[in-house]
Protein backbone atom coordinates (compact mmCIF):
# COMPACT_ATOMS: atom_id res chain seq x y z
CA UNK A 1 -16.50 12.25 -14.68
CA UNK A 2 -13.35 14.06 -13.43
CA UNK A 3 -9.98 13.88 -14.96
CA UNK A 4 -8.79 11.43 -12.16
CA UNK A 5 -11.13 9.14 -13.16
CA UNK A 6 -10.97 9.22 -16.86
CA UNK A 7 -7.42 8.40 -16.33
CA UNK A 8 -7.97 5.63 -14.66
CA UNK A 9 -11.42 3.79 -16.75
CA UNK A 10 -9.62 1.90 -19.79
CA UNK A 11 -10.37 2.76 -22.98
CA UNK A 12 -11.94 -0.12 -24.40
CA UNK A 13 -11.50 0.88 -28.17
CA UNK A 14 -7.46 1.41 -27.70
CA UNK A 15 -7.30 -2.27 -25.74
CA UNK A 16 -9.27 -3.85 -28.79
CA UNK A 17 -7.06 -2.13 -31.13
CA UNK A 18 -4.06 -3.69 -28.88
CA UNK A 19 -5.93 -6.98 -28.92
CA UNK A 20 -6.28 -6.49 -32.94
CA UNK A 21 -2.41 -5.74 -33.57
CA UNK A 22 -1.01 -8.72 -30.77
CA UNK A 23 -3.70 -11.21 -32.72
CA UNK A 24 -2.23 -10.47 -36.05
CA UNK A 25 1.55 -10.29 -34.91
CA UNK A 26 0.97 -13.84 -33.04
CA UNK A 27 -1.27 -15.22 -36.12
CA UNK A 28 2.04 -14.43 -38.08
CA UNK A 29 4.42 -15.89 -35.67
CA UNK A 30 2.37 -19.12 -35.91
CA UNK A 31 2.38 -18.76 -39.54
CA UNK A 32 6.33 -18.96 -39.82
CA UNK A 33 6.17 -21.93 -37.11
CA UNK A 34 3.93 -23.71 -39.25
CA UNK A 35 1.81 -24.08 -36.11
CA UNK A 36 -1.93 -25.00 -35.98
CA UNK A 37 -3.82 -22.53 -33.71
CA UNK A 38 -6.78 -19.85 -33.27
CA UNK A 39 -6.56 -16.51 -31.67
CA UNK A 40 -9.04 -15.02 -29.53
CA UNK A 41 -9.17 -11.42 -28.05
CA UNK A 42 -10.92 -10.12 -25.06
CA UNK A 43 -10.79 -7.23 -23.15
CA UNK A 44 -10.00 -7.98 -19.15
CA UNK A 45 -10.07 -5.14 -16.70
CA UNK A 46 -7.53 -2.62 -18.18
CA UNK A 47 -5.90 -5.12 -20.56
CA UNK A 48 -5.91 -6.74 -23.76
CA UNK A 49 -6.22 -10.67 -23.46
CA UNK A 50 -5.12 -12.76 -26.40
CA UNK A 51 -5.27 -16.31 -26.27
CA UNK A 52 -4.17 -18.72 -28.51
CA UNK A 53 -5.71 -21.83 -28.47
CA UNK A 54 -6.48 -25.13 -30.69
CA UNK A 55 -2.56 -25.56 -30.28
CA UNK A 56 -0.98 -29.39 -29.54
CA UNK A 57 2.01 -29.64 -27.46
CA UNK A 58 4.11 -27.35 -25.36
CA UNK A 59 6.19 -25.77 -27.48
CA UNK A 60 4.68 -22.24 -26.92
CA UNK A 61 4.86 -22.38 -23.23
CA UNK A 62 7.76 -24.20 -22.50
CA UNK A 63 9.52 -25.07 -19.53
CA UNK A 64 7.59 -22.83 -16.28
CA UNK A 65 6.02 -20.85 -19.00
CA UNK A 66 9.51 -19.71 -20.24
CA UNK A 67 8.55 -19.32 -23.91
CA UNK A 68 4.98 -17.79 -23.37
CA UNK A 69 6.54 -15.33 -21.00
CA UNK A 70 9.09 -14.35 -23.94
CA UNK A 71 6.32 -14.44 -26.49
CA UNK A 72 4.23 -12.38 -24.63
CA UNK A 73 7.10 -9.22 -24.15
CA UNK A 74 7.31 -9.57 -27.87
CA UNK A 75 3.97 -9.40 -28.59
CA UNK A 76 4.14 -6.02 -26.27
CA UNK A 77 6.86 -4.56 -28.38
CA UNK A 78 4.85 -5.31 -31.33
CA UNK A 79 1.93 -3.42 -30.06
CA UNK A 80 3.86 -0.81 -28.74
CA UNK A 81 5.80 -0.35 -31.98
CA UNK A 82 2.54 0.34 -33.95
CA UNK A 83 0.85 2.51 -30.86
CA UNK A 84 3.78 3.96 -29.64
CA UNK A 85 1.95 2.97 -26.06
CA UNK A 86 3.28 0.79 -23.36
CA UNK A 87 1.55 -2.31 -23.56
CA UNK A 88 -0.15 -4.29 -20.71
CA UNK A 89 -1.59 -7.10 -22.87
CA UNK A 90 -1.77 -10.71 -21.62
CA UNK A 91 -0.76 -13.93 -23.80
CA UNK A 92 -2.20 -16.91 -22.84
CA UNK A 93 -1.48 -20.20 -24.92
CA UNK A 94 -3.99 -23.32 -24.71
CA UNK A 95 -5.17 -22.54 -20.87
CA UNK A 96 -1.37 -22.68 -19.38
CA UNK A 97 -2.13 -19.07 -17.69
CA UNK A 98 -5.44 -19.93 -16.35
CA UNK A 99 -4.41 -23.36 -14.96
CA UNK A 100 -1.77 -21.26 -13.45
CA UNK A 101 -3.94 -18.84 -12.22
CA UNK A 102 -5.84 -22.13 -9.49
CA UNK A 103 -2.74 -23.43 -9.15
CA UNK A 104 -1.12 -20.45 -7.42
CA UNK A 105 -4.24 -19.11 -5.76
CA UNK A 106 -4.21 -22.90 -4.14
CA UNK A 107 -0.75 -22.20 -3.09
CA UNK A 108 -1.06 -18.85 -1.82
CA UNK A 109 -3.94 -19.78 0.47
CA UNK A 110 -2.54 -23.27 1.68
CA UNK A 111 0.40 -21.18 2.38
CA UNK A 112 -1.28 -18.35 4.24
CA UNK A 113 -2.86 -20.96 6.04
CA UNK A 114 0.68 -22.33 7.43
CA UNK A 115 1.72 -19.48 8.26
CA UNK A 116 -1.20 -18.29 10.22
CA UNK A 117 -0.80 -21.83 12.34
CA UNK A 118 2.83 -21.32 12.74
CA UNK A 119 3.44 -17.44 13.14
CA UNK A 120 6.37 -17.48 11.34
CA UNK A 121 6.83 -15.75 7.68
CA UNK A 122 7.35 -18.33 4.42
CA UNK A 123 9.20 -17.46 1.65
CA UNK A 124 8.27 -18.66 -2.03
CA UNK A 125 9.94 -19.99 -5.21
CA UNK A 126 11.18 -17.05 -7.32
CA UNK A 127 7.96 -16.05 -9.69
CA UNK A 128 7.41 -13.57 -12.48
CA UNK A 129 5.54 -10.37 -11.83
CA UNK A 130 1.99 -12.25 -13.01
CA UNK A 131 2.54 -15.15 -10.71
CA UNK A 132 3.64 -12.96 -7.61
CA UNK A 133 0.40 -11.10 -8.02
CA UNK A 134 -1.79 -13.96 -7.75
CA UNK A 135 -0.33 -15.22 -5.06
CA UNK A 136 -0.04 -11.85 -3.14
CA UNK A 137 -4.12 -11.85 -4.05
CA UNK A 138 -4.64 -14.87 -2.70
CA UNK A 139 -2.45 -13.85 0.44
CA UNK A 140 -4.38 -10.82 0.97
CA UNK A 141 -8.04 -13.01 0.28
CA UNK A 142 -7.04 -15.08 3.27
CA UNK A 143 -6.06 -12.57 5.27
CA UNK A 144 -2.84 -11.80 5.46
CA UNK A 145 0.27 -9.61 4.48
CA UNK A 146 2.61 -10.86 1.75
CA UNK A 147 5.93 -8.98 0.12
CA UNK A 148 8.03 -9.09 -2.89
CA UNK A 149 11.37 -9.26 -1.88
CA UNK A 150 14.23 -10.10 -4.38
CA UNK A 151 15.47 -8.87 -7.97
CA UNK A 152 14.41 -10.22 -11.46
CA UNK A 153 14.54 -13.14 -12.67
CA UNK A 154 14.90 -14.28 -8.39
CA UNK A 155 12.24 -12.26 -7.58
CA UNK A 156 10.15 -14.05 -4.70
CA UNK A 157 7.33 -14.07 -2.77
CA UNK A 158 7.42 -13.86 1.01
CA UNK A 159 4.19 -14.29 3.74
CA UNK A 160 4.08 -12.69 6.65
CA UNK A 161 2.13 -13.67 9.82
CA UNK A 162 -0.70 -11.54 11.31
């Protein structure tokens, strides 16, 4: 294996150790909360996963995933803190990113589809970074070209015909 590609294959152990330090720092935010909830870790692709689940209401997400998205760039500055690495770890909480995840592949397709019928390019709602990248997959799965145009928070999603 060359360099190039060591680089590039994750290192398992480090995103289970990333897993291990964002479980315990969310286990103690939940603590404090006095919210009911298990974690679970995974390793997906090159990133840690940790999901909380078991959790009633919506207090975690919030409003368009507001919370979660807030919980989740703490969680990263936990991990990075201890590791002194940049962290690429996802938070779910109670299935909000995977329903999310069908919703906007749905969207991205049925709007590829439009504009394939109509020629003309279609600009999205402004999205974070994890929402305008399954969309721009979903683009690309249909068979088109999509961009991000726009700057943070407004940060959108544009498809472009054929």
């Amino acid at each position: 294996m060359t360099e190039a590609e060591q680089e590039k294959t994750p290192d398992v152990n480090a995103l289970e150790q990333e897993g291990e330090i964002a479980a315990d720092y969310v286990e103690g935010l939940l603590d404090i909360a006095d919210i009911d909830g298990d974690i679970d870790m995974d390793v997906e692709g090159d990133r840690a996963l940790v999901s909380v689940v078991g959790v009633q209401g919506n207090e975690l997400v919030g409003p368009s995933g507001e919370v979660l998205e807030a919980l989740q760039e703490l969680t990263r500055l936990a991990v990075h803190r201890q590791t002194g690495e940049r962290s690429r770890l996802m938070l779910d909480v109670a299935g909000y990113r995977e329903r999310r995840r069908a919703e906007l592949t749905k969207l991205g397709t049925e709007v590829a589809n439009q504009v394939r019928e109509k020629d003309e390019p279609k600009s999205l709602q402004p999205m974070t970074p994890f929402e305008r990248k399954i969309v721009h997959d979903a683009v690309a799965a249909a068979g088109l070209r999509s961009e991000s145009e726009g700057e943070e928070p407004q940060r959108y999603v544009v498809v472009l015909p054929a």
